[in-house]
Protein backbone atom coordinates (compact mmCIF):
# COMPACT_ATOMS: atom_id res chain seq x y z
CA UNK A 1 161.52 224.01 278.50
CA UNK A 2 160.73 227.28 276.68
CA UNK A 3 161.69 230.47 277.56
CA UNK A 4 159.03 232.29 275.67
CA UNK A 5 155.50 231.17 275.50
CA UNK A 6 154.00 230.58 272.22
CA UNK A 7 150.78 232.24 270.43
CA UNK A 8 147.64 231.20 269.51
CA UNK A 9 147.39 229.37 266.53
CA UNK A 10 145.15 231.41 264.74
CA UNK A 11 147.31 234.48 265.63
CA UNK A 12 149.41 236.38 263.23
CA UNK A 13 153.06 234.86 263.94
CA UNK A 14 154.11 238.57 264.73
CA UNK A 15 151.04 239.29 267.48
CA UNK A 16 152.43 239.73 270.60
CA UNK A 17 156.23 239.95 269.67
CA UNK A 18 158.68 242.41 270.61
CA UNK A 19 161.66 241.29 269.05
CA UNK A 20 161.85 240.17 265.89
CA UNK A 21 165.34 238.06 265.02
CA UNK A 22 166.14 237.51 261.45
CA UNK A 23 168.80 235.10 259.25
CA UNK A 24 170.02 236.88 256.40
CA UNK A 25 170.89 234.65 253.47
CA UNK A 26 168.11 232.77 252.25
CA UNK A 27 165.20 235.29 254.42
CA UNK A 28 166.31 238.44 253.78
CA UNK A 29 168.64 237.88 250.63
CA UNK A 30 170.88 235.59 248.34
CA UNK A 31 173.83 237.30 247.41
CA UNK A 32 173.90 240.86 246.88
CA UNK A 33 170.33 241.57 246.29
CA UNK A 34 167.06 240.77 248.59
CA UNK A 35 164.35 238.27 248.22
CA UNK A 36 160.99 238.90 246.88
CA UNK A 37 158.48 240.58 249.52
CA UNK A 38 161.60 239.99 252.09
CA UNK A 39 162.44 244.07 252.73
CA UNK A 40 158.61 245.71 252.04
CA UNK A 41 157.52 242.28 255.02
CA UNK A 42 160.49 243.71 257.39
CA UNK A 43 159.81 246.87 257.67
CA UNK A 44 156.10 246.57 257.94
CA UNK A 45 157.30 244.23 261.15
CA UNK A 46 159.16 246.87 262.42
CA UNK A 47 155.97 248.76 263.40
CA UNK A 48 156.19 248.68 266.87
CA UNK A 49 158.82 245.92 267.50
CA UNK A 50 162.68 246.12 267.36
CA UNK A 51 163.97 244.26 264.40
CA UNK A 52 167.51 242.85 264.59
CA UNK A 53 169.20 240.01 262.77
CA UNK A 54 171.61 236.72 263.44
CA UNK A 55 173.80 235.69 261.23
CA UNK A 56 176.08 232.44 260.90
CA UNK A 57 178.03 234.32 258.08
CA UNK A 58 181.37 235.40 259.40
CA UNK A 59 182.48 236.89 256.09
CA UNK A 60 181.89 240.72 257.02
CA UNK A 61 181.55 243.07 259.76
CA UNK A 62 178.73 243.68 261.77
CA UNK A 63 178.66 247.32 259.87
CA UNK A 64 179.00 246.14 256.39
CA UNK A 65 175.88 243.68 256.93
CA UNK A 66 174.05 246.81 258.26
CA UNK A 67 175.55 249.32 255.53
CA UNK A 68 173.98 246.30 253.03
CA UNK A 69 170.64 246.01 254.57
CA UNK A 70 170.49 249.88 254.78
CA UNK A 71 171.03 249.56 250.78
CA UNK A 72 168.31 247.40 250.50
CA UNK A 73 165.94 249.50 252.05
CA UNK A 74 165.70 247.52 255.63
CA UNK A 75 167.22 251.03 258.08
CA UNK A 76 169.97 249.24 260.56
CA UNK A 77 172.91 249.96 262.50
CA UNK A 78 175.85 247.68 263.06
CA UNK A 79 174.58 247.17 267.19
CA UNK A 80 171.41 245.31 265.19
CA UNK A 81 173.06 242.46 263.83
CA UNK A 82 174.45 239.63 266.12
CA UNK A 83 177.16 237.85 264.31
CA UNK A 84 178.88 234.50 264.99
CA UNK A 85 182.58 235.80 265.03
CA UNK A 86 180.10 238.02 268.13
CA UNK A 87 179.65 234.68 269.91
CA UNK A 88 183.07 232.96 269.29
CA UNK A 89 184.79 235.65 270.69
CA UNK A 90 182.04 235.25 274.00
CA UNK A 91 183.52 231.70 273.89
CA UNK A 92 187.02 232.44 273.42
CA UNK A 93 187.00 234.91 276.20
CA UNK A 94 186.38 231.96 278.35
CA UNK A 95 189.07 229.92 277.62
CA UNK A 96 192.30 231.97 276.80
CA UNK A 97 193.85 234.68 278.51
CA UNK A 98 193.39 238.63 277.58
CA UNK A 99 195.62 239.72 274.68
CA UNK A 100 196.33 236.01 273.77
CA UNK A 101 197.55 235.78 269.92
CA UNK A 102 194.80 233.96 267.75
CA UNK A 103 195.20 232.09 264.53
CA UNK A 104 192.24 233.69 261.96
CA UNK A 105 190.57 231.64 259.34
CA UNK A 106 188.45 233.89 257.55
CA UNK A 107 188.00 237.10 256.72
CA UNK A 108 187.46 240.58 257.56
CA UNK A 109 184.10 240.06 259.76
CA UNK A 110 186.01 237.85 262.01
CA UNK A 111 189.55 240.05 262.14
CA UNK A 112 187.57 242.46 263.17
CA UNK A 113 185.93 240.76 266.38
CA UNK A 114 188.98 239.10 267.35
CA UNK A 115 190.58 242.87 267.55
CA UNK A 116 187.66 244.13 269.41
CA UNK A 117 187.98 241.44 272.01
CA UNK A 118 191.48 242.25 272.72
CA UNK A 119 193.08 239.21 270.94
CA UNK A 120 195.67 239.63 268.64
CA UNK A 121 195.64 238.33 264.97
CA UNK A 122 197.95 235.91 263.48
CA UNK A 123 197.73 234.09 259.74
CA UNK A 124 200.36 231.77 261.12
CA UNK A 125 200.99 228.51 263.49
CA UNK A 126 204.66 229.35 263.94
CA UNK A 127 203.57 232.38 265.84
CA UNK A 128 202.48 229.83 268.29
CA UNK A 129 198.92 230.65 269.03
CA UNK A 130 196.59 230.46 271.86
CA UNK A 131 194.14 229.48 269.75
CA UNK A 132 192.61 228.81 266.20
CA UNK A 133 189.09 230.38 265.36
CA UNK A 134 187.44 229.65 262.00
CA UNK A 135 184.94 231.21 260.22
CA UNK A 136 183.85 231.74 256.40
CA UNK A 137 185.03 234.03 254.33
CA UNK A 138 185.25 233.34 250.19
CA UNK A 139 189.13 234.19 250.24
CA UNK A 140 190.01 231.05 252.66
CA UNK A 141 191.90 228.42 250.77
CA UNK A 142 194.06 225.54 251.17
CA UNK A 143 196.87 227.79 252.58
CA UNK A 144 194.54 229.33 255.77
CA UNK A 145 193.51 225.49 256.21
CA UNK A 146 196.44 224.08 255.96
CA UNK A 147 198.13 227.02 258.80
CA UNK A 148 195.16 225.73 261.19
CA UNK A 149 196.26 222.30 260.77
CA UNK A 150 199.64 222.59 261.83
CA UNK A 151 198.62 224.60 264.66
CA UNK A 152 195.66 221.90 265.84
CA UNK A 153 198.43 219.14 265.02
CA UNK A 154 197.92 218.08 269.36
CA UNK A 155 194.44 217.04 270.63
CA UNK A 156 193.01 219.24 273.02
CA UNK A 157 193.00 216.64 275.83
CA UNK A 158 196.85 216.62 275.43
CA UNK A 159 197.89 220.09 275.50
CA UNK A 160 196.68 221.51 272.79
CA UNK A 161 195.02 224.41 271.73
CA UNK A 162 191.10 224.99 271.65
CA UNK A 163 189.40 225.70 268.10
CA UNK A 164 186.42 227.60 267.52
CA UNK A 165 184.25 227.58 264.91
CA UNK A 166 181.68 230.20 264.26
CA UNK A 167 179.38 228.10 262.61
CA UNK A 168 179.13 224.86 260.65
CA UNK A 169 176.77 225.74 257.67
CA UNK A 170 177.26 222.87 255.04
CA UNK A 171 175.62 225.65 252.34
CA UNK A 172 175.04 229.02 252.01
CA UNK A 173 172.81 230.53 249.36
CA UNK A 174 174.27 232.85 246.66
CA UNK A 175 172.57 234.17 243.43
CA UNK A 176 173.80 231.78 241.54
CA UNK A 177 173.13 228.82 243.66
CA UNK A 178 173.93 227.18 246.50
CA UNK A 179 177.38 227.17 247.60
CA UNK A 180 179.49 225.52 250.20
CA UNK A 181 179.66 226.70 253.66
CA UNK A 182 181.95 227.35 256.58
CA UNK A 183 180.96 223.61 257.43
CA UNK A 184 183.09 222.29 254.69
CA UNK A 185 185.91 224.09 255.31
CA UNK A 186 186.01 223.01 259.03
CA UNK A 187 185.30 219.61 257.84
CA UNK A 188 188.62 219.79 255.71
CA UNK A 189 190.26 220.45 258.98
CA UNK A 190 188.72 217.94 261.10
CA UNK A 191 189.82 215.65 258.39
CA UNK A 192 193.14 216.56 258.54
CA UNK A 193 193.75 217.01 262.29
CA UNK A 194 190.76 214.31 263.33
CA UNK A 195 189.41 216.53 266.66
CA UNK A 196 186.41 218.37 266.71
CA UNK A 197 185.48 222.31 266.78
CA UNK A 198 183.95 224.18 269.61
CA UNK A 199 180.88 226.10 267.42
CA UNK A 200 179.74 229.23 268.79
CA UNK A 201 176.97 230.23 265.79
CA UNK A 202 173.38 228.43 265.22
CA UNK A 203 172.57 225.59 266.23
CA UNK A 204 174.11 226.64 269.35
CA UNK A 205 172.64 228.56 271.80
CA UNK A 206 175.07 231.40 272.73
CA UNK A 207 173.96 233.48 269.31
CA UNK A 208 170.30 233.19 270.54
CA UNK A 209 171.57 234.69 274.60
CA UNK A 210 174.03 236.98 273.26
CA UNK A 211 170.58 238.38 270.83
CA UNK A 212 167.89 238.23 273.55
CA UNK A 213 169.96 239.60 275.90
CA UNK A 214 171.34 242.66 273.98
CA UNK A 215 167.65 243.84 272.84
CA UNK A 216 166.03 242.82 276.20
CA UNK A 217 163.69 240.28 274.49
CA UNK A 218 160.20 239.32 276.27
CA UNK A 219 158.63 238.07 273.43
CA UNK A 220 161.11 236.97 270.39
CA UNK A 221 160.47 235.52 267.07
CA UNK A 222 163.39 233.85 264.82
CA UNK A 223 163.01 233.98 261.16
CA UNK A 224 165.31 231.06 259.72
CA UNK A 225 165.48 229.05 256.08
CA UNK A 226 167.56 226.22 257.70
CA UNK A 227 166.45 223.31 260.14
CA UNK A 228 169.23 221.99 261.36
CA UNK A 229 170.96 225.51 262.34
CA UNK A 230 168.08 227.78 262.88
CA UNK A 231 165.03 226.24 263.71
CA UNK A 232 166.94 223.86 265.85
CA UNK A 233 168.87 226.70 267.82
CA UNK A 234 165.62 229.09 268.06
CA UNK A 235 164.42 225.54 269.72
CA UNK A 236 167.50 224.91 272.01
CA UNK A 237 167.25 228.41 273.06
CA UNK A 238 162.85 228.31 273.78
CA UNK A 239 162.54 230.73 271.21
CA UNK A 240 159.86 230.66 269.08
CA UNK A 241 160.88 230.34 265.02
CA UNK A 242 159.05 230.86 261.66
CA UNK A 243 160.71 228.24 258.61
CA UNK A 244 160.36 230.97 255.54
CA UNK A 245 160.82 228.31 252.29
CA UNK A 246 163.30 231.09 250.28
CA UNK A 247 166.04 229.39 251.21
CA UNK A 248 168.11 226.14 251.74
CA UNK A 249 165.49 223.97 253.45
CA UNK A 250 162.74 222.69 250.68
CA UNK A 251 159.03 221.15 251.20
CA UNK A 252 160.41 217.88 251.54
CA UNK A 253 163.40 218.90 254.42
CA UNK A 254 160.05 220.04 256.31
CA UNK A 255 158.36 216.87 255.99
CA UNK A 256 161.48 214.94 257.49
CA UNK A 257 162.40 217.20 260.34
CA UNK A 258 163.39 215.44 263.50
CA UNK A 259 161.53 216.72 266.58
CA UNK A 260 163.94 219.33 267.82
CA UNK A 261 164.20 220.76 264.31
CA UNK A 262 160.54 221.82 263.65
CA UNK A 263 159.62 225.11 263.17
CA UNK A 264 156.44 227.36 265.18
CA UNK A 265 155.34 228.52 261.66
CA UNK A 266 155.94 227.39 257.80
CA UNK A 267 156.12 230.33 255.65
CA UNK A 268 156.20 230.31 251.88
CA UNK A 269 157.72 234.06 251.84
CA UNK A 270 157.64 236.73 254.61
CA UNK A 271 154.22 238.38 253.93
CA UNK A 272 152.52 235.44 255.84
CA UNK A 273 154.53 236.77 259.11
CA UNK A 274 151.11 239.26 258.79
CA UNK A 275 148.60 237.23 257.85
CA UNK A 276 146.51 234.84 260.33
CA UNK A 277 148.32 231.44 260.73
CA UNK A 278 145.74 229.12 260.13
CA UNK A 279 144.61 226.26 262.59
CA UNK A 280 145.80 222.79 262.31
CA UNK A 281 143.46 220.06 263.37
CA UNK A 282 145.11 216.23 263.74
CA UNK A 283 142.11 214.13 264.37
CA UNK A 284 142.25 210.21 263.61
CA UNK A 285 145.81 210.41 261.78
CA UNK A 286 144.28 213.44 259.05
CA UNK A 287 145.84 216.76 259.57
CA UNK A 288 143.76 219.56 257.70
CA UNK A 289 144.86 223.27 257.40
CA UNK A 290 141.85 225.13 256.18
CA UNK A 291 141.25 223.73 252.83
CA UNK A 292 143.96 220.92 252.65
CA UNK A 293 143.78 217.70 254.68
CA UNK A 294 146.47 214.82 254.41
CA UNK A 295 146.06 211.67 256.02
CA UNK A 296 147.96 208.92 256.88
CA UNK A 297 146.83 205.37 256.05
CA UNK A 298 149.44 202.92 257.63
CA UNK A 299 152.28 202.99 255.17
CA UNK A 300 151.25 205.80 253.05
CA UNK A 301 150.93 209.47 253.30
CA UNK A 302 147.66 210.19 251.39
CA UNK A 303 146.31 214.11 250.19
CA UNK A 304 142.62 213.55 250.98
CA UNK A 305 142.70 217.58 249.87
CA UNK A 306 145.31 219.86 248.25
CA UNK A 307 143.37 223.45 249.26
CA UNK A 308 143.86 226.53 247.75
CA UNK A 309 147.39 227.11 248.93
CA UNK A 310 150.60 224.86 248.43
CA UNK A 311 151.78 226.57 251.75
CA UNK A 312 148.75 224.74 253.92
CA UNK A 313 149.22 221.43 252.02
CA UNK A 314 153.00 221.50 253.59
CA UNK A 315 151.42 222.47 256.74
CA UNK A 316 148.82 219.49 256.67
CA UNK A 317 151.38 216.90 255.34
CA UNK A 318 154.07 218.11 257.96
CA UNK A 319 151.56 218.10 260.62
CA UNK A 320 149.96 214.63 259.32
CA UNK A 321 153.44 212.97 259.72
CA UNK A 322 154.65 214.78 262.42
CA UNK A 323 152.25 213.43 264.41
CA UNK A 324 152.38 210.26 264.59
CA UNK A 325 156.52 209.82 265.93
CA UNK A 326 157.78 207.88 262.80
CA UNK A 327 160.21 209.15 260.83
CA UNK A 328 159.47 209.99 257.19
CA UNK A 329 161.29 207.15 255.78
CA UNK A 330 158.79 204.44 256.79
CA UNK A 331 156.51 206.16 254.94
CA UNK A 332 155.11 206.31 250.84
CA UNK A 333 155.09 209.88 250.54
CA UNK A 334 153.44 210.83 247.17
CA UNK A 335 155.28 213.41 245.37
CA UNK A 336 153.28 216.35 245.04
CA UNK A 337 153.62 216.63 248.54
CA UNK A 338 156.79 217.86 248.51
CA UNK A 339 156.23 219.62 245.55
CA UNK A 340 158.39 223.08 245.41
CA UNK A 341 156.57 225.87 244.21
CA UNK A 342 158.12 228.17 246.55
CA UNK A 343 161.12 230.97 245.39
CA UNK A 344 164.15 229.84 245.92
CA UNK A 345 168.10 231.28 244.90
């Protein structure tokens, strides 16, 4: 059940919030530098509401993320920005003792929690730690994978140690492109060892509790790019969420997503978090969104009307196929609705 109660439709996706929670890569930037309309949309949200930020990326500190952001324009401190080496160390705390020895894979951002919490830090499995937590960082190679290996050699169930991951992004966008994740790099583990990580980041929900709880949240908002980690976990945790589309998930990721994965809003950039979000009207299997109306015609996805704006037609079709509880592959799906005229890294 949700936590927080949801809007009118016709409502401005920031009316009536008090929090806003952001992602960082792929809604507020890729790589060094920020997304069109992301920082000037930010700040105008900040009128009145705190803004803070998650973030899956255990690369860097809570400070550097706010020193960045500060560069960009968007004013933060480091107690802003909830980080998952922030919620694997919540985890941790619950399942070795105080001062335990911890094998790090990452980087800096996740040294740095593990210190904080009282852990100490080891690069090696012949230190014999308590522990393994892994997170992503672009110095980890096949000598930091290959240490948590040997040290996750014995199942869990049998004596062995727990392993956290922060997250398990597949991707995360850069300026050049997309890159792999921390997901791969656990995956290259799990392939290796064959038992499973504990994740502590999005999609899970101790990111979202650790957030609400630290800025006393009544009335969040989550501003995500990615289903299946942050529209999913803003779900999981009753939190509203607003899909911006200038990031990793496209037009036609939108049209597919599974129930738990589908987002409050669809945004083509973050100026529509001020704008009225239109109505959407499903009446005998047509979903229209002011000027564009898809329909669905027993096999086939149909636009009956594109609109004005390629945001509503993603709206309509989304809406049009979301509602009738089939997934998207039993469906003809003409391209231009999935289209992607939307910025992307």
């Amino acid at each position: 059940m949700p936590l927080f109660g949801r809007r009118p439709a016709t409502a401005a996706p920031l009316e009536g919030v008090d929090v806003v929670l952001a992602d960082l890569d792929g809604v507020v930037y890729a790589g060094a530098g920020a997304l069109p309309h992301a920082v000037e949309s930010l700040n105008r949200a900040r009128d009145g509401r705190v803004l803070a930020y998650i973030t899956n990326n255990a690369s860097r500190t809570d400070a550097s993320v706010a020193a960045h952001l500060s560069e960009l324009g968007l004013r933060t401190d480091a107690r802003d920005v909830v980080t998952s080496p922030q919620a694997a160390m919540r985890l941790l705390s619950t399942r070795i003792p105080a001062g335990s020895t911890v094998l790090v894979v990452g980087g800096d951002g996740l040294v740095v929690e593990v210190e904080k919490a009282g852990f100490a830090v080891t690069r090696s499995a012949d230190d014999a730690p308590a522990a393994v937590v892994q997170g992503f960082a672009p110095e980890v190679g096949w000598t930091q994978l290959a240490e948590a290996a040997f040290a996750l050699k014995v199942p869990e169930e049998d004596g062995g140690i727990p392993w956290i991951a922060t997250n398990t992004d597949w991707t995360i966008p850069q300026s050049r492109g997309i890159a792999p994740g921390n997901g791969t790099l656990v995956s290259a583990v799990h392939t290796a060892v064959g038992r499973l990580a504990t994740v502590a980041g999005k999609p899970e929900v101790p990111i979202f509790e650790e957030a609400v709880s630290r800025f006393d949240a009544r009335h969040p908002l989550f501003l995500g790019d990615r289903l299946d980690t942050d529209i999913l976990g803003a779900n999981r945790a009753g939190i509203p969420s607003a899909l911006v589309l200038t990031g990793i998930d496209r037009p036609k990721h939108v049209l597919a997503a599974p129930e738990g994965s589908r987002p409050t809003y669809i945004l083509g950039d973050l100026r529509e978090l001020h704008e009225p979000y239109p109505q959407v009207r499903v009446t005998d299997g047509a979903a229209t969104v002011r000027g564009a109306t898809v329909a669905i015609d027993g096999p086939d996805v149909r636009i009956v009307s594109e609109g004005d704006r390629p945001i509503d037609l993603v709206r309509a079709g989304a809406a049009a196929i979301w509602s009738t509880g089939r997934a998207i592959f039993g469906f003809r799906v003409p391209e231009r609705l999935y289209a992607d005229p939307f910025h992307r890294p």
